[in-house]
PDB file of N, CA and C in Angstrom:
ATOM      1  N   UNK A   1      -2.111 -72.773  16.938  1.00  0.00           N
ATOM      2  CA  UNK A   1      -3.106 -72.828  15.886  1.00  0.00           C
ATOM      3  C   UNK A   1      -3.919 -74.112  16.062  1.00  0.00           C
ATOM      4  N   UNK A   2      -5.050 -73.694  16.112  1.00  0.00           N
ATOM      5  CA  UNK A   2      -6.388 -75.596  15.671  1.00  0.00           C
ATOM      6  C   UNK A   2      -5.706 -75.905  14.805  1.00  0.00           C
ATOM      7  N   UNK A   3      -6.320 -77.244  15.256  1.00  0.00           N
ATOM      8  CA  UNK A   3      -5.833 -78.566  13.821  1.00  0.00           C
ATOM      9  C   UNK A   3      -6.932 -78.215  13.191  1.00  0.00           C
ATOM     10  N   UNK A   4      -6.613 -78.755  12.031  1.00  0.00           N
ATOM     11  CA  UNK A   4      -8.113 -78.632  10.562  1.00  0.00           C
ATOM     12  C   UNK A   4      -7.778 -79.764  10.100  1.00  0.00           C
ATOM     13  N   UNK A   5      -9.132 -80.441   9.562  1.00  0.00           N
ATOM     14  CA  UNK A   5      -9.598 -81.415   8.456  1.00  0.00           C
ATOM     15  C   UNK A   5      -9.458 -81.071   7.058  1.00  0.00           C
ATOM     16  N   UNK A   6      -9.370 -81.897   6.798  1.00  0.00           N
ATOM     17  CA  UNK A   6      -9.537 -81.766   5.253  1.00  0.00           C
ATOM     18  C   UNK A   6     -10.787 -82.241   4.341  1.00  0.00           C
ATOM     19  N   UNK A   7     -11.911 -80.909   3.781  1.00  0.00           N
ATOM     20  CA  UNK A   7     -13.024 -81.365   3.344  1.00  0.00           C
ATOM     21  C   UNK A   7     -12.527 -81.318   1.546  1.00  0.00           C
ATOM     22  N   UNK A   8     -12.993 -82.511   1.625  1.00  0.00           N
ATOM     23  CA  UNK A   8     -13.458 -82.485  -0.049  1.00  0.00           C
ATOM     24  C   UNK A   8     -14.577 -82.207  -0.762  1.00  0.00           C
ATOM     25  N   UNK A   9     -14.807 -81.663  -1.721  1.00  0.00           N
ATOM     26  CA  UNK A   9     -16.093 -81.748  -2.134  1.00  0.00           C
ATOM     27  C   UNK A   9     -15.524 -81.397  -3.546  1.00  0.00           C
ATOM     28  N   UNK A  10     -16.916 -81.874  -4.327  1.00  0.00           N
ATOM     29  CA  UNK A  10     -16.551 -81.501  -5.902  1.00  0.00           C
ATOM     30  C   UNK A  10     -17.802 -80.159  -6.455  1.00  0.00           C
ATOM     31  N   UNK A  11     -17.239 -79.621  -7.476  1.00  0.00           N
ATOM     32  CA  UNK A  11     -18.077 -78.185  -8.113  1.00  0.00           C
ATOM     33  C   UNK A  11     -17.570 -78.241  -9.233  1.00  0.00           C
ATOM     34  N   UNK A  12     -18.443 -77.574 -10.206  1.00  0.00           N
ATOM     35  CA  UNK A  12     -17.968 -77.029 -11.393  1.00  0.00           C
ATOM     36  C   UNK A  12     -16.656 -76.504 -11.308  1.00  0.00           C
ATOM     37  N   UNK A  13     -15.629 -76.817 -12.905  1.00  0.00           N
ATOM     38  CA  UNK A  13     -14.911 -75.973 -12.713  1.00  0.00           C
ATOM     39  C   UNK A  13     -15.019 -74.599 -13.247  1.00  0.00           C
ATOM     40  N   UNK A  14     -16.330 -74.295 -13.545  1.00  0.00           N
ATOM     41  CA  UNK A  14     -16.404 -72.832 -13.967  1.00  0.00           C
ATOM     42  C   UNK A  14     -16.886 -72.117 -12.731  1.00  0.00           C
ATOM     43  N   UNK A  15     -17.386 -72.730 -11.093  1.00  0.00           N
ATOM     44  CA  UNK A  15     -17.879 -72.490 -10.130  1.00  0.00           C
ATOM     45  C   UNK A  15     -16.861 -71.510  -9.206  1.00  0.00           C
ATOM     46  N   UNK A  16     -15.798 -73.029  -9.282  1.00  0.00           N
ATOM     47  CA  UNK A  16     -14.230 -72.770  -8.999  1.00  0.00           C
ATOM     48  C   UNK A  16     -13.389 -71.741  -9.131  1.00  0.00           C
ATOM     49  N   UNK A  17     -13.400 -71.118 -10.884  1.00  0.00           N
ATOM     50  CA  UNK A  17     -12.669 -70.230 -11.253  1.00  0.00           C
ATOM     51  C   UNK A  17     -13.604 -68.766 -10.393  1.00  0.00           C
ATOM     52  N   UNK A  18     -14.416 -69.062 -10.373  1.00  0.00           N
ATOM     53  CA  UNK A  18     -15.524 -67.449  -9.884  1.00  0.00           C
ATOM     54  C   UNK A  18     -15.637 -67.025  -8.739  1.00  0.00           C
ATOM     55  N   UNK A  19     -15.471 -68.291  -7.671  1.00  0.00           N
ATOM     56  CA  UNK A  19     -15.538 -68.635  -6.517  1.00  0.00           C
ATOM     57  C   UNK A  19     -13.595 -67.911  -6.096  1.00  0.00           C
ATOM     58  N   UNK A  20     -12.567 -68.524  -6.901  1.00  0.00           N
ATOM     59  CA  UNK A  20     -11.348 -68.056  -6.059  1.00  0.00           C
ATOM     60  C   UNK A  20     -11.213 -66.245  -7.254  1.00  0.00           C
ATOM     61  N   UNK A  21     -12.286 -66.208  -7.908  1.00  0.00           N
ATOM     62  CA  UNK A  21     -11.787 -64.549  -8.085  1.00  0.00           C
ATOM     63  C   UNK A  21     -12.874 -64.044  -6.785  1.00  0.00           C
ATOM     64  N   UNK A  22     -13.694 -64.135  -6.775  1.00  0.00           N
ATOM     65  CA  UNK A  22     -14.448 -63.673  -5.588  1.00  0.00           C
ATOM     66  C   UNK A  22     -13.517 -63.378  -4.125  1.00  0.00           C
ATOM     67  N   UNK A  23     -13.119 -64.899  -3.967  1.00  0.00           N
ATOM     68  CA  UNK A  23     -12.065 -65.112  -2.499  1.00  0.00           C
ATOM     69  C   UNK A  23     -11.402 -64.425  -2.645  1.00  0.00           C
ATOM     70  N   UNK A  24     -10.156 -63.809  -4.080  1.00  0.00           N
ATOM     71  CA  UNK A  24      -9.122 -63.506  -4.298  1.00  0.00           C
ATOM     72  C   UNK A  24      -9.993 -61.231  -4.169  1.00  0.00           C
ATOM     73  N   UNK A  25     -10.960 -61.145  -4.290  1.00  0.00           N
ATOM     74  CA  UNK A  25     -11.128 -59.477  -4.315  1.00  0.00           C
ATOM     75  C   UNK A  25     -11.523 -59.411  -2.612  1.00  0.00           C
ATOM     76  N   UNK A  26     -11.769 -60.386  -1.708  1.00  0.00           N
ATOM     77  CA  UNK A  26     -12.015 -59.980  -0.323  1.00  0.00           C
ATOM     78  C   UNK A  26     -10.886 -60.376   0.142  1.00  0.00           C
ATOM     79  N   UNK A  27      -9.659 -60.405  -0.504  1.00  0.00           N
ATOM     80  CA  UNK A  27      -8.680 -60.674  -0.011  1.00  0.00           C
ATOM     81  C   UNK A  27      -8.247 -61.979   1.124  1.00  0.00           C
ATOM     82  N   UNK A  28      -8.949 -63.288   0.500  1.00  0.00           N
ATOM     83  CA  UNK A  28      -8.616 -64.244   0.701  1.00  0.00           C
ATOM     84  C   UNK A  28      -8.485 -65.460  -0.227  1.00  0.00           C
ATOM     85  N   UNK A  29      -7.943 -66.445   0.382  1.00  0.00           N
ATOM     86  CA  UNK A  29      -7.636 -67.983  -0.318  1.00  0.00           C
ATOM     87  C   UNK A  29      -9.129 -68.357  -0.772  1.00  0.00           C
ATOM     88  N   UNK A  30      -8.991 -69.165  -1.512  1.00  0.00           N
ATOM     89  CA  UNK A  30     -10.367 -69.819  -1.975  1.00  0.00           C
ATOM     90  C   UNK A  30     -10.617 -70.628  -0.710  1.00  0.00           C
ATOM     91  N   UNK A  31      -9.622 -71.328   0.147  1.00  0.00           N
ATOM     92  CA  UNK A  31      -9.955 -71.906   1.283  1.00  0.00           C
ATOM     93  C   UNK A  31     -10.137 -71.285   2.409  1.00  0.00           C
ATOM     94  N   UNK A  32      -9.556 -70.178   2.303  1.00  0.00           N
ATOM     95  CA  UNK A  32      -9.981 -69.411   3.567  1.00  0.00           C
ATOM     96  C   UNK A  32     -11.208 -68.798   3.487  1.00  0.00           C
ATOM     97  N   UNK A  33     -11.913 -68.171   2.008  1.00  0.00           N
ATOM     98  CA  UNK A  33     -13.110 -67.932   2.244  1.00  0.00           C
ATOM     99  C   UNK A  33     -14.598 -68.892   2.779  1.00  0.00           C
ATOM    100  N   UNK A  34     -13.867 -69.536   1.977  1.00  0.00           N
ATOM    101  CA  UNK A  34     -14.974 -70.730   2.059  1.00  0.00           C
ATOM    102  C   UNK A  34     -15.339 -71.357   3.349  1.00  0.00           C
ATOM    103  N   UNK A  35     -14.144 -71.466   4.507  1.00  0.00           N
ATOM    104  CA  UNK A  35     -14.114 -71.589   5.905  1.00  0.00           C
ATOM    105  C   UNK A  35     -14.969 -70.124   6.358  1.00  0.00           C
ATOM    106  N   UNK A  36     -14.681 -68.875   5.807  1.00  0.00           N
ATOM    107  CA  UNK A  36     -15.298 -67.726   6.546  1.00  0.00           C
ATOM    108  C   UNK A  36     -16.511 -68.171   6.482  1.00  0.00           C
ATOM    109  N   UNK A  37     -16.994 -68.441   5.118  1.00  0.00           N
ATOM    110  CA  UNK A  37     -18.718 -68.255   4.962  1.00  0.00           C
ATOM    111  C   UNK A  37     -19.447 -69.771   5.680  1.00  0.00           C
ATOM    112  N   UNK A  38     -18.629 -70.814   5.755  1.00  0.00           N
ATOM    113  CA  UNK A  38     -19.168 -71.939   6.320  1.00  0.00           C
ATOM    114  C   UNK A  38     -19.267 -71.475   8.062  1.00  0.00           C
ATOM    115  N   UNK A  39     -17.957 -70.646   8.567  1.00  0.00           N
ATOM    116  CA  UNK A  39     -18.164 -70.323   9.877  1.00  0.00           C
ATOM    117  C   UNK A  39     -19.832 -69.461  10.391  1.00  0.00           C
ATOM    118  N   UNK A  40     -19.780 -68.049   9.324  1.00  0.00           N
ATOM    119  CA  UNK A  40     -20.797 -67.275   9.402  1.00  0.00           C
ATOM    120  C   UNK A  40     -22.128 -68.135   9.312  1.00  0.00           C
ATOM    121  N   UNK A  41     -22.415 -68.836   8.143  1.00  0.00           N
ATOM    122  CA  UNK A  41     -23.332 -69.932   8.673  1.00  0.00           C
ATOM    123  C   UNK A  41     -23.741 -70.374   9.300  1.00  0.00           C
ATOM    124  N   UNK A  42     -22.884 -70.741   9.888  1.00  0.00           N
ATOM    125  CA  UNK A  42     -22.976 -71.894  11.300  1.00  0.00           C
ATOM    126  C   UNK A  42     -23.330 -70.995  12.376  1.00  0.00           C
ATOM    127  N   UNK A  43     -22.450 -70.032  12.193  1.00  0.00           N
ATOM    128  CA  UNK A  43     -23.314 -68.660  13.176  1.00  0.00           C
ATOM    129  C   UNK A  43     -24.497 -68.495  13.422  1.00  0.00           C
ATOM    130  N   UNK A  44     -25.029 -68.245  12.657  1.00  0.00           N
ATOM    131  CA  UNK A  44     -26.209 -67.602  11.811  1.00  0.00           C
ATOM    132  C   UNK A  44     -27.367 -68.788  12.472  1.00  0.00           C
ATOM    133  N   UNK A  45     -27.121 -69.959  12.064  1.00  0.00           N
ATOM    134  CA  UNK A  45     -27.809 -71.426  12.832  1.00  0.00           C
ATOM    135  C   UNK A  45     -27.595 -71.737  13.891  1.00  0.00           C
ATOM    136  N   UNK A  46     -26.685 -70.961  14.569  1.00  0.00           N
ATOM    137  CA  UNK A  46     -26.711 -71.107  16.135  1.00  0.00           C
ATOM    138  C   UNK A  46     -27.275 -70.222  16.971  1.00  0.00           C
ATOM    139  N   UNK A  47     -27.389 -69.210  16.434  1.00  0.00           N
ATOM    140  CA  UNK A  47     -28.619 -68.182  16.625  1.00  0.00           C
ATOM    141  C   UNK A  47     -29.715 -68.380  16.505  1.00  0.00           C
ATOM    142  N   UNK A  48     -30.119 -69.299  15.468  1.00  0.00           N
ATOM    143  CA  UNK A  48     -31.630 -69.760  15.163  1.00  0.00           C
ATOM    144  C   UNK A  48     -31.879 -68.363  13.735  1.00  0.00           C
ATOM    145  N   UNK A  49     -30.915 -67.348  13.451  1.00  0.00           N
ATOM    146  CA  UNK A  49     -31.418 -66.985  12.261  1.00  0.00           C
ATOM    147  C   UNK A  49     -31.571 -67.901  11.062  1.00  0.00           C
ATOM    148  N   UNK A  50     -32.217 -67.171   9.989  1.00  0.00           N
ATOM    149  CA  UNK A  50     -32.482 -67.822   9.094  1.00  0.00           C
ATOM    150  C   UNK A  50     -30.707 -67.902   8.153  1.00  0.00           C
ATOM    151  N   UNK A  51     -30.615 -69.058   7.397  1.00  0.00           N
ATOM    152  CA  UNK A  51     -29.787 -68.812   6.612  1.00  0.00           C
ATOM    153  C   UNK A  51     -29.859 -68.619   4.866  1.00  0.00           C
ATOM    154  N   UNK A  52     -29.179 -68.889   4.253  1.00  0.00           N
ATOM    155  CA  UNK A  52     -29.332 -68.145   2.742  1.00  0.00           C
ATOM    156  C   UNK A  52     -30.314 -69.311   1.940  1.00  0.00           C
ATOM    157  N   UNK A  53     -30.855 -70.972   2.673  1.00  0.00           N
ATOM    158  CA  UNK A  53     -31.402 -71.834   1.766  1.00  0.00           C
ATOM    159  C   UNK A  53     -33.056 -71.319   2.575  1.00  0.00           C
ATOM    160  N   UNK A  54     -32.657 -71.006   3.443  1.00  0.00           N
ATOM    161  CA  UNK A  54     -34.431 -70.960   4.552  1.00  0.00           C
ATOM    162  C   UNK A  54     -35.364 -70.074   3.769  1.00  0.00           C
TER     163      UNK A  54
END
């Protein structure tokens, strides 16, 4: 398995609660989603597509 970092960041906690029911119906961790959609991102910008702020 990669090693991983540990990111911090701060959000609402009403962001939080919506964010791990979201993670929790695609059948993941609040941390594991959040790695999916930061990966797809990064995808997405390595392609040169546009992403969700462009």
């Amino acid at each position: 398995m990669a090693k991983t970092k540990v990111l911090n960041l701060r959000i609402s906690p009403e962001l939080k609660k919506k964010a791990k029911q979201v993670a929790e119906n695609d059948g993941r961790s609040l941390s594991n989603w959040i790695n999916h959609l930061i990966t797809r991102e990064v995808k997405k910008a390595e392609k040169g597509e546009k992403t969700e702020n462009d």
